[in-house]
Protein backbone atom coordinates (compact mmCIF):
# COMPACT_ATOMS: atom_id res chain seq x y z
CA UNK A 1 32.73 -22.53 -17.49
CA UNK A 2 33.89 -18.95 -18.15
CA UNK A 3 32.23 -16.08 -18.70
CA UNK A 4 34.28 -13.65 -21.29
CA UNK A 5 33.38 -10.39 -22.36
CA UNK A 6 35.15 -8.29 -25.09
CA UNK A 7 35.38 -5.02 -24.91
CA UNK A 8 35.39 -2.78 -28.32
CA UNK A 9 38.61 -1.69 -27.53
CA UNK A 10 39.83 -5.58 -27.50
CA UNK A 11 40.23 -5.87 -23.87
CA UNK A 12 38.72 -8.80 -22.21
CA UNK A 13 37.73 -9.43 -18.94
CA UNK A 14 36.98 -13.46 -17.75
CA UNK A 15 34.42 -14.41 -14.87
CA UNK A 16 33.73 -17.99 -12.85
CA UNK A 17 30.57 -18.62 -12.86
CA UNK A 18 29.73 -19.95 -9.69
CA UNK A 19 29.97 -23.69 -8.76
CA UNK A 20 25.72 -23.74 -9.69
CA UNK A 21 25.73 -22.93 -12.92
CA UNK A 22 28.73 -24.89 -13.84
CA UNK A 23 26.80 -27.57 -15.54
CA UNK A 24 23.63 -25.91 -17.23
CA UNK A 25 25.36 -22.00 -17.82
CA UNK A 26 22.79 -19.16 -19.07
CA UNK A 27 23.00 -18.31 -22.64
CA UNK A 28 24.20 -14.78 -23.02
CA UNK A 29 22.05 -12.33 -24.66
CA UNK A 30 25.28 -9.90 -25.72
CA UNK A 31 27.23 -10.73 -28.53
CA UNK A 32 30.59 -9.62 -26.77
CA UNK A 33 29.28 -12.00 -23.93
CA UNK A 34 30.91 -15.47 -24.32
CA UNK A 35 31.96 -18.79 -22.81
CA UNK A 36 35.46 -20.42 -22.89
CA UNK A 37 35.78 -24.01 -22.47
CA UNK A 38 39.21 -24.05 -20.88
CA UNK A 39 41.39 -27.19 -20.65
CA UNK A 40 41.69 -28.10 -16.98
CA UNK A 41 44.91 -29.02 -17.05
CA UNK A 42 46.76 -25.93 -18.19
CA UNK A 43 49.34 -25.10 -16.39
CA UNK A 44 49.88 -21.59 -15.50
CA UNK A 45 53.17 -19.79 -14.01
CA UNK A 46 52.50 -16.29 -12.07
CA UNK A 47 53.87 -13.90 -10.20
CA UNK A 48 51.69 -11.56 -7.68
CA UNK A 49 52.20 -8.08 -7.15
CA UNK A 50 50.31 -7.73 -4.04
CA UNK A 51 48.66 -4.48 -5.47
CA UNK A 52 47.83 -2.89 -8.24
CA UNK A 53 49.70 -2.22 -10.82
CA UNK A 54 49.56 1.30 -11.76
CA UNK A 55 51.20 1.16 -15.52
CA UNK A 56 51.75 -0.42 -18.76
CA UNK A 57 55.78 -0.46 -17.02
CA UNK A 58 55.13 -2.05 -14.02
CA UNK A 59 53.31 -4.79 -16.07
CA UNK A 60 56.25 -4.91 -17.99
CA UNK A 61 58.96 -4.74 -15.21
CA UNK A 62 57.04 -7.92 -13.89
CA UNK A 63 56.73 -9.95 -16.75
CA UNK A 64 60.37 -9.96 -17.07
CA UNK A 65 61.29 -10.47 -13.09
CA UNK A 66 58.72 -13.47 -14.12
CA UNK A 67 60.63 -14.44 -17.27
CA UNK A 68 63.96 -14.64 -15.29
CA UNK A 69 62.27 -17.02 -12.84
CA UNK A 70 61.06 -19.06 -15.04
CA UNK A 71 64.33 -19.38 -17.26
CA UNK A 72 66.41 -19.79 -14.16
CA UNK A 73 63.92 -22.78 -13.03
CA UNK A 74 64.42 -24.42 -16.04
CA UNK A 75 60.50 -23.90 -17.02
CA UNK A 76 59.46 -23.55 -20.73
CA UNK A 77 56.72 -21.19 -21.46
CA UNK A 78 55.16 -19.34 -24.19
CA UNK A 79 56.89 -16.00 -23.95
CA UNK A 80 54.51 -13.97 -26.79
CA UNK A 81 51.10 -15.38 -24.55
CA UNK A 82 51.63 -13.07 -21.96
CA UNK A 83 48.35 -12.26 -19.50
CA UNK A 84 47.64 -9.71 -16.94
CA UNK A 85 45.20 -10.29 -14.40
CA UNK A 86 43.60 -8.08 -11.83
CA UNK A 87 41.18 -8.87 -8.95
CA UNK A 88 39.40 -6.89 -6.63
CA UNK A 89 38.35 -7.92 -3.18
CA UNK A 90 35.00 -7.71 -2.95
CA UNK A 91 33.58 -5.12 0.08
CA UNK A 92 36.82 -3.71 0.08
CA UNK A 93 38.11 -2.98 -3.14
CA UNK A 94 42.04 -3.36 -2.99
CA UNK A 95 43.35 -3.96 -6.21
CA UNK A 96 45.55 -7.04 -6.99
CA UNK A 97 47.54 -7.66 -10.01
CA UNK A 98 49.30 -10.43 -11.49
CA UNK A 99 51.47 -11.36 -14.50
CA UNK A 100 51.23 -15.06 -16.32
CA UNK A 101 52.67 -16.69 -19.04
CA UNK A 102 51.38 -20.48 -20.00
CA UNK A 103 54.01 -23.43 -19.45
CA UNK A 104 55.27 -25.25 -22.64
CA UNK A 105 53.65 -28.52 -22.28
CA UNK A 106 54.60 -31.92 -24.28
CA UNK A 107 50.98 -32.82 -25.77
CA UNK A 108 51.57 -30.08 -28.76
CA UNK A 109 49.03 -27.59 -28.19
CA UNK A 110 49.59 -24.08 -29.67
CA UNK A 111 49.77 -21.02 -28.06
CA UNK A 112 46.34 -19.98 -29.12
CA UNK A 113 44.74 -22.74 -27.78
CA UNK A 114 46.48 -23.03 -24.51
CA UNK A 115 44.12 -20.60 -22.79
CA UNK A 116 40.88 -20.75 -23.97
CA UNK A 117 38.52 -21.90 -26.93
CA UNK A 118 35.43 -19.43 -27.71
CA UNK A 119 32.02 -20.96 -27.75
CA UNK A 120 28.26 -19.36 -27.74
């Protein structure tokens, strides 16, 4: 499972839980607080910046240097679900960001579904 929170401003930020409370999760006790049940099988193209990402711009330069990848492979993906990811080393707290778009896969799935599904 996933742990999602929303922020009021829209943003959301997604946890792992750890591999122990995979099967019986604790019910949050914040609304914003959520699971996603995410298909396992999504497939998931990215690039890495190696560090942080310091503006909207950057984000932006990368997503296309991704797009261009991607269209030069020959890969279909959903261009409008675009996601931004950033992770922090714990102890040390070096930033790293990275861009992702979801592939275009054959079994008809939309966009919105191709990430996540919310549950309580």
């Amino acid at each position: 499972a996933v742990v999602s929170t929303q922020s009021t401003g829209g943003t959301v930020m997604y946890l792992r839980l750890p591999a122990a409370f995979q099967n019986n999760p604790p019910k949050p006790t914040d609304q914003l607080v959520f699971f996603d049940d995410s298909p396992e099988d999504v497939i998931v193209y990215y690039r890495a910046l190696g560090k942080e990402a310091k503006s909207e711009d950057v984000l932006k330069q990368e997503f296309e240097k991704l797009a261009t990848a991607l269209n030069k492979a020959g890969k279909k993906f959903y261009p409008y679900v675009a996601v931004a990811g950033g992770y922090t080393m714990p102890g040390i707290g070096a930033q790293r960001s990275e861009v992702m778009f979801a592939a275009i896969e054959n079994d008809g799935r939309s966009p919105g579904t191709v990430f996540s599904k919310k549950r309580s």
